[in-house]
Protein backbone atom coordinates (compact mmCIF):
# COMPACT_ATOMS: atom_id res chain seq x y z
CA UNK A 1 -42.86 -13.22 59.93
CA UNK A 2 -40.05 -15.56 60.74
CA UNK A 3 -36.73 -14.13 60.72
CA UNK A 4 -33.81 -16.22 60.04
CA UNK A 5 -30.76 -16.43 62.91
CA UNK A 6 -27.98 -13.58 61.93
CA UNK A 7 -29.95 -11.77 58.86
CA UNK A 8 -31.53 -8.59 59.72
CA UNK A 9 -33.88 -6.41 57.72
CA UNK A 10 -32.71 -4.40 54.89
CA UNK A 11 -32.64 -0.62 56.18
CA UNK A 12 -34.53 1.51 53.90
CA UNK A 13 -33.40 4.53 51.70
CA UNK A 14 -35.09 7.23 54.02
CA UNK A 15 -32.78 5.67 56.79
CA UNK A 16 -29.56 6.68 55.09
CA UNK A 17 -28.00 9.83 56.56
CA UNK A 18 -28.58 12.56 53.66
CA UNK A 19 -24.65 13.21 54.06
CA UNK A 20 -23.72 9.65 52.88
CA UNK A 21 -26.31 10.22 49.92
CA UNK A 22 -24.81 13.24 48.66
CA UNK A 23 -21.41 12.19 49.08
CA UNK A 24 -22.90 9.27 47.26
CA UNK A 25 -24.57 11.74 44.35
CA UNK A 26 -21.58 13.99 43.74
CA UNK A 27 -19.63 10.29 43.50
CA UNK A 28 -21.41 9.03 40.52
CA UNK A 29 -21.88 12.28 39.12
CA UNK A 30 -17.54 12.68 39.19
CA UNK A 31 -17.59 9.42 37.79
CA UNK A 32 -19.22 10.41 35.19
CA UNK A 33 -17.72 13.48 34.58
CA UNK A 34 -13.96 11.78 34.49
CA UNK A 35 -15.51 9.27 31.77
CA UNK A 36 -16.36 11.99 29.69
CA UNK A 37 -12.87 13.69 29.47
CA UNK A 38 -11.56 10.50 28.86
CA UNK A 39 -11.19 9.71 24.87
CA UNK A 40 -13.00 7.68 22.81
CA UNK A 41 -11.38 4.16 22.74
CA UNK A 42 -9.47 3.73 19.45
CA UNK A 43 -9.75 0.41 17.35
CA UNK A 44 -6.64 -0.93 16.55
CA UNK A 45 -5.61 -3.37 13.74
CA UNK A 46 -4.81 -6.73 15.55
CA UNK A 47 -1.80 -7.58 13.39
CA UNK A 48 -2.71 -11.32 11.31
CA UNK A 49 -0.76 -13.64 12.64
CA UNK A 50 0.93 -15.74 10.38
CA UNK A 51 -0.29 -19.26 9.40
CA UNK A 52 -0.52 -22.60 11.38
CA UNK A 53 2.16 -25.34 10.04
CA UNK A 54 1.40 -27.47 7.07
CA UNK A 55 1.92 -30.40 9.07
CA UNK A 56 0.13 -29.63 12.71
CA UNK A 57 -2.81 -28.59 10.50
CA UNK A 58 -2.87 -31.85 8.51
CA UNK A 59 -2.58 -33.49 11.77
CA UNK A 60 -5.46 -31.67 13.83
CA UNK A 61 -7.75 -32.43 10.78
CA UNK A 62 -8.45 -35.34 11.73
CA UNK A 63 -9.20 -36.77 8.46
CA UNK A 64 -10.74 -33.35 7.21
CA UNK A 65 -8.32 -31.55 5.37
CA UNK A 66 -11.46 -30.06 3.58
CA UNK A 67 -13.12 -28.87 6.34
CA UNK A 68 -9.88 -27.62 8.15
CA UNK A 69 -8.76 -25.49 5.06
CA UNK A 70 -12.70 -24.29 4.83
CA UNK A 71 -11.98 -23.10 8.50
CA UNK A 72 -8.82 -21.37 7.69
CA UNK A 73 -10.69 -19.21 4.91
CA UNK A 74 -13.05 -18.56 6.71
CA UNK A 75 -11.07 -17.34 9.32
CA UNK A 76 -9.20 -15.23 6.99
CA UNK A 77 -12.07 -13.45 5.23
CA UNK A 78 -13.27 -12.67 8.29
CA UNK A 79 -10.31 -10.89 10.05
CA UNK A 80 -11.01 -7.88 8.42
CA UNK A 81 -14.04 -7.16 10.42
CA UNK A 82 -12.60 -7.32 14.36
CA UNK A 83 -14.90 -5.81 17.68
CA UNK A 84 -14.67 -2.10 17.06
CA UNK A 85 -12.88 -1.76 13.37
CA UNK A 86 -13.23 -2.81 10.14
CA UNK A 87 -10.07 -3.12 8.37
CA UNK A 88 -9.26 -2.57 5.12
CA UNK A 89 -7.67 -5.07 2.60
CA UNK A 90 -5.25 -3.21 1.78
CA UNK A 91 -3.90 -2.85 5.69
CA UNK A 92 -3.44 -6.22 5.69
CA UNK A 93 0.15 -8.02 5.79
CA UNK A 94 -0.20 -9.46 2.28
CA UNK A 95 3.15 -11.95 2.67
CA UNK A 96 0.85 -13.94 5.75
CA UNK A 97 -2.36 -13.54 3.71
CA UNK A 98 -0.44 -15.64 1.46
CA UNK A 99 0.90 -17.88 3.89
CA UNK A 100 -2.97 -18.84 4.64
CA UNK A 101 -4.33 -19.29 1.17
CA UNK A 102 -1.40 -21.43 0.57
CA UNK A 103 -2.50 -23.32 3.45
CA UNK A 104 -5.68 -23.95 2.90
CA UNK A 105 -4.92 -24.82 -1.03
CA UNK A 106 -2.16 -27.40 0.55
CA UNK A 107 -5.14 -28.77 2.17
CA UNK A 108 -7.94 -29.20 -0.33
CA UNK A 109 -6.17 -28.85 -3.89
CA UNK A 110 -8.68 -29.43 -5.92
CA UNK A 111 -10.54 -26.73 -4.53
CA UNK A 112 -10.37 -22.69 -6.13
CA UNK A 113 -12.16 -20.96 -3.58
CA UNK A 114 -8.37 -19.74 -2.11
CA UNK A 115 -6.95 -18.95 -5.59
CA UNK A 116 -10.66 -16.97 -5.94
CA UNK A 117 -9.90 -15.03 -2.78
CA UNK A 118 -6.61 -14.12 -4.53
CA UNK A 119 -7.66 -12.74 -7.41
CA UNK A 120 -11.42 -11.41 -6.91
CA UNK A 121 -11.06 -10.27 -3.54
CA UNK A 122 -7.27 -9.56 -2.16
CA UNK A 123 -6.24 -8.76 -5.55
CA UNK A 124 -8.71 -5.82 -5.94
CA UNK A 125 -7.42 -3.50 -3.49
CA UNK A 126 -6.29 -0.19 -4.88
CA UNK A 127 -2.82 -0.69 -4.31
CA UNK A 128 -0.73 -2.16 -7.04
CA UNK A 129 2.01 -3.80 -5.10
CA UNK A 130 -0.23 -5.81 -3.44
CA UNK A 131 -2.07 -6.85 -7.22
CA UNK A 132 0.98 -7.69 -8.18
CA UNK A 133 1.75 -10.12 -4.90
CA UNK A 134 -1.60 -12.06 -5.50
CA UNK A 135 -1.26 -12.18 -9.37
CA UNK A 136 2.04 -14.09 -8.61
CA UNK A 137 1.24 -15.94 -5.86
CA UNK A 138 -1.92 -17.26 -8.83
CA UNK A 139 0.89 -17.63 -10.97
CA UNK A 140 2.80 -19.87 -8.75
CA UNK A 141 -0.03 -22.21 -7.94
CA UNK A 142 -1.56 -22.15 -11.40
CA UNK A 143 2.06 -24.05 -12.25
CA UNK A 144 0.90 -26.46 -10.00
CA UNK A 145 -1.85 -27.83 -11.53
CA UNK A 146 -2.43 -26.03 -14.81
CA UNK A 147 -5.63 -27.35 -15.86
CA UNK A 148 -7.39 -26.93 -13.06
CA UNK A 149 -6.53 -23.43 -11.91
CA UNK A 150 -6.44 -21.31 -15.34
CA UNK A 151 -9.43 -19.27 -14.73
CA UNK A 152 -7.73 -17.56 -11.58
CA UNK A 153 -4.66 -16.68 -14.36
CA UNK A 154 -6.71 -15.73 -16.93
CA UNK A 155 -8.60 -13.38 -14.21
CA UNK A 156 -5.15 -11.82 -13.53
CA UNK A 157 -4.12 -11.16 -17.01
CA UNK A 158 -7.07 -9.65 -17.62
CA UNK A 159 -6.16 -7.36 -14.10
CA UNK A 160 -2.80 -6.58 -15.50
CA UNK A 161 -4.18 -5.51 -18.77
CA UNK A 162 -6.60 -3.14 -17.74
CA UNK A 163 -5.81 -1.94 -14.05
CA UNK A 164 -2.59 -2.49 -14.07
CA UNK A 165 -1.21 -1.56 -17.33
CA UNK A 166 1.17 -4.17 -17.83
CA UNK A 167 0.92 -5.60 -21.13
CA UNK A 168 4.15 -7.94 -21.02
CA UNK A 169 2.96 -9.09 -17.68
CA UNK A 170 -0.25 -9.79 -19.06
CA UNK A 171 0.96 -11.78 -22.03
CA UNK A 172 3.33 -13.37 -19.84
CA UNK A 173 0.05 -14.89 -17.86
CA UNK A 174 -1.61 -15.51 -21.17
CA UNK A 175 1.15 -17.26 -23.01
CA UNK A 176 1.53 -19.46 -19.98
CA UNK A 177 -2.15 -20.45 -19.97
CA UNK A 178 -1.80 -21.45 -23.91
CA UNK A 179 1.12 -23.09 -23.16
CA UNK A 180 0.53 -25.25 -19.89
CA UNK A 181 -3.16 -25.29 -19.48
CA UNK A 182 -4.03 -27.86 -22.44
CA UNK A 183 -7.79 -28.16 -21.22
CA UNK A 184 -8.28 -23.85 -20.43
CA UNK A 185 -11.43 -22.72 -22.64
CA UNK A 186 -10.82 -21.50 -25.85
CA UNK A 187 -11.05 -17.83 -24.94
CA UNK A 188 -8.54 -18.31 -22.17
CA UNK A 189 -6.11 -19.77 -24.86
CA UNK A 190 -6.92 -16.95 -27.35
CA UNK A 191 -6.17 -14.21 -24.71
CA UNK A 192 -2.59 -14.48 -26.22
CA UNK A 193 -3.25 -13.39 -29.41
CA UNK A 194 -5.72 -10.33 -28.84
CA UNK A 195 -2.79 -9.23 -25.88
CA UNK A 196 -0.19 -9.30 -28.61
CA UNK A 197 -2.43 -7.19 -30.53
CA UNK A 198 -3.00 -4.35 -28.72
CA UNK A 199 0.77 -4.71 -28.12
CA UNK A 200 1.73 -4.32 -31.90
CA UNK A 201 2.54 -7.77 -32.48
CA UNK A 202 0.27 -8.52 -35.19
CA UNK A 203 3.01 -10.65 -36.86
CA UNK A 204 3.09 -12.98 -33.93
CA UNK A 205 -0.21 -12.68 -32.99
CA UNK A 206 -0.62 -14.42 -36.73
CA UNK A 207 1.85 -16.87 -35.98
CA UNK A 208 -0.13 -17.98 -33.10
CA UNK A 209 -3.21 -18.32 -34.55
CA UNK A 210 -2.38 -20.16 -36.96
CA UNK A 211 -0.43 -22.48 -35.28
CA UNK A 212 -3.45 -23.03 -33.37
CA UNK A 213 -5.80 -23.91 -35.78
CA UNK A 214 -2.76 -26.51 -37.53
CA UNK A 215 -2.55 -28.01 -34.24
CA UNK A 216 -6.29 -29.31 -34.35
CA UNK A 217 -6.28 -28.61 -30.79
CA UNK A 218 -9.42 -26.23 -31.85
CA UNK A 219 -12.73 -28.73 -32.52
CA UNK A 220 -15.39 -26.59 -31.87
CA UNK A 221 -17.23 -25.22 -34.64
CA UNK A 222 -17.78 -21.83 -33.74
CA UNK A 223 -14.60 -21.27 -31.82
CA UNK A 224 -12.88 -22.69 -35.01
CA UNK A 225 -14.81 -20.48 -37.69
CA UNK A 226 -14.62 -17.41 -35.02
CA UNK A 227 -10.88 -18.21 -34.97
CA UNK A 228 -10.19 -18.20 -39.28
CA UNK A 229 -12.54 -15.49 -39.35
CA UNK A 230 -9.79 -13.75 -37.06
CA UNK A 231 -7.09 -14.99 -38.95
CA UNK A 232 -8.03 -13.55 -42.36
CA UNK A 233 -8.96 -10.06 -40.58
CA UNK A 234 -5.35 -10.00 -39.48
CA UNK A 235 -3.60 -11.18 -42.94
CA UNK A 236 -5.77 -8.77 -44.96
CA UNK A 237 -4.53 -5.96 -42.67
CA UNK A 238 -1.29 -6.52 -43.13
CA UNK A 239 -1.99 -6.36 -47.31
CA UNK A 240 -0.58 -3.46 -48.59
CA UNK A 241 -3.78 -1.54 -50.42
CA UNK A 242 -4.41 -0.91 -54.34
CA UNK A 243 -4.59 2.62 -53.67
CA UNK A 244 -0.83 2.20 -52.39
CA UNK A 245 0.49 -0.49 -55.00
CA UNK A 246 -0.41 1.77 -57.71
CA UNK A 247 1.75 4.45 -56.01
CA UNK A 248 5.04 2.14 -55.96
């Protein structure tokens, strides 16, 4: 067999002094034995960084400022699971979470998928300060463009109804939906009244309807009969009874 000018043979493992192998055993087997007194590796939070610039993302789009603020959301829903740690919403650094919805919705307006993430996802956390951050950052862009972001507001009325108990906040979201958000479904616009119902207000809850159905902004047939039907429930309640006239 040919043997090639300054290689020699590979010496085999019977050749190796048995002092260099167990120097070399009790050398991996320390090894080992330091790694195991060593403690586990803890997962940190990697803390979000805030958002690119408006304007350097508009101009890296290239042309794509729907695909750009598709990559930013999807960036963003996925920094909660990092190598080693899954991190709660509700760890996250909700003033930069807003700065990247905003971003993205600066890119691609006319799409909800940001102002969905603010409601349905970020806004569900059990922590009420940070419902209360994404309800207003909804509120704030639902200002924008009224009609067509008035399902994210109605979703956090509905949130400050019933989780977090804040009826004037709710009707504050409602009121602004009837007022503002001319083409919101009717039972976005009604969300007013039954709000200042369970608040008391059955006297302006009355007032409101009926405004509503003098307005003829109400042409659906069902919605309008639903809506009378509601109307008449309310004014009969407020009758006094024959039981108590007869008292007086």
């Amino acid at each position: 067999m040919l043997k090639l000018a300054g290689f020699t043979d590979e010496r085999k493992l019977r050749a190796v002094p048995p002092v260099v192998a167990a120097l070399l055993v009790v050398a991996f087997a320390l090894q080992l034995f330091w790694h195991g007194l060593q403690p586990a590796p803890a997962a940190r939070a990697e803390a979000l960084p805030p958002a690119p610039d408006i304007t350097g993302l508009r101009a890296a789009s290239f042309g794509e400022p729907v695909a750009s603020a598709q990559m930013l959301l999807l960036y963003l829903q996925a920094f909660d699971n990092q190598p080693g740690i899954s991190i709660p919403f509700k760890d996250l650094d909700y003033d930069r979470v807003a700065t990247w919805l905003d971003a993205a919705l600066h890119l691609d307006p006319h799409s909800g998928y940001a102002l969905m993430m603010a409601s349905q996802l970020y806004g569900q956390v059990p922590d009420t300060v940070k419902q209360r951050a994404m309800c207003d950052f909804v509120h704030a862009r639902f200002i924008e463009a009224p009609d067509q972001r008035w399902r994210w507001l109605a979703h956090c009325a509905i949130m400050a109804k019933h989780r977090l108990r804040d009826q004037p906040l709710a009707l504050r979201y409602a009121a602004d939906i009837t007022r503002y958000a001319g083409r919101a479904s009717g039972w976005a616009r009604q969300m007013q009244i039954f709000i200042l119902e369970d608040m008391g207000e059955t006297a302006s809850a009355k007032v409101l309807l009926g405004g509503l159905l003098a307005t003829g902004e109400v042409t659906d047939p069902s919605e309008l009969n639903f809506l009378t039907e509601r109307l008449q429930a309310l004014e009969s309640a407020g009758k006094p009874s024959p039981a108590s006239k007869s008292r007086q």
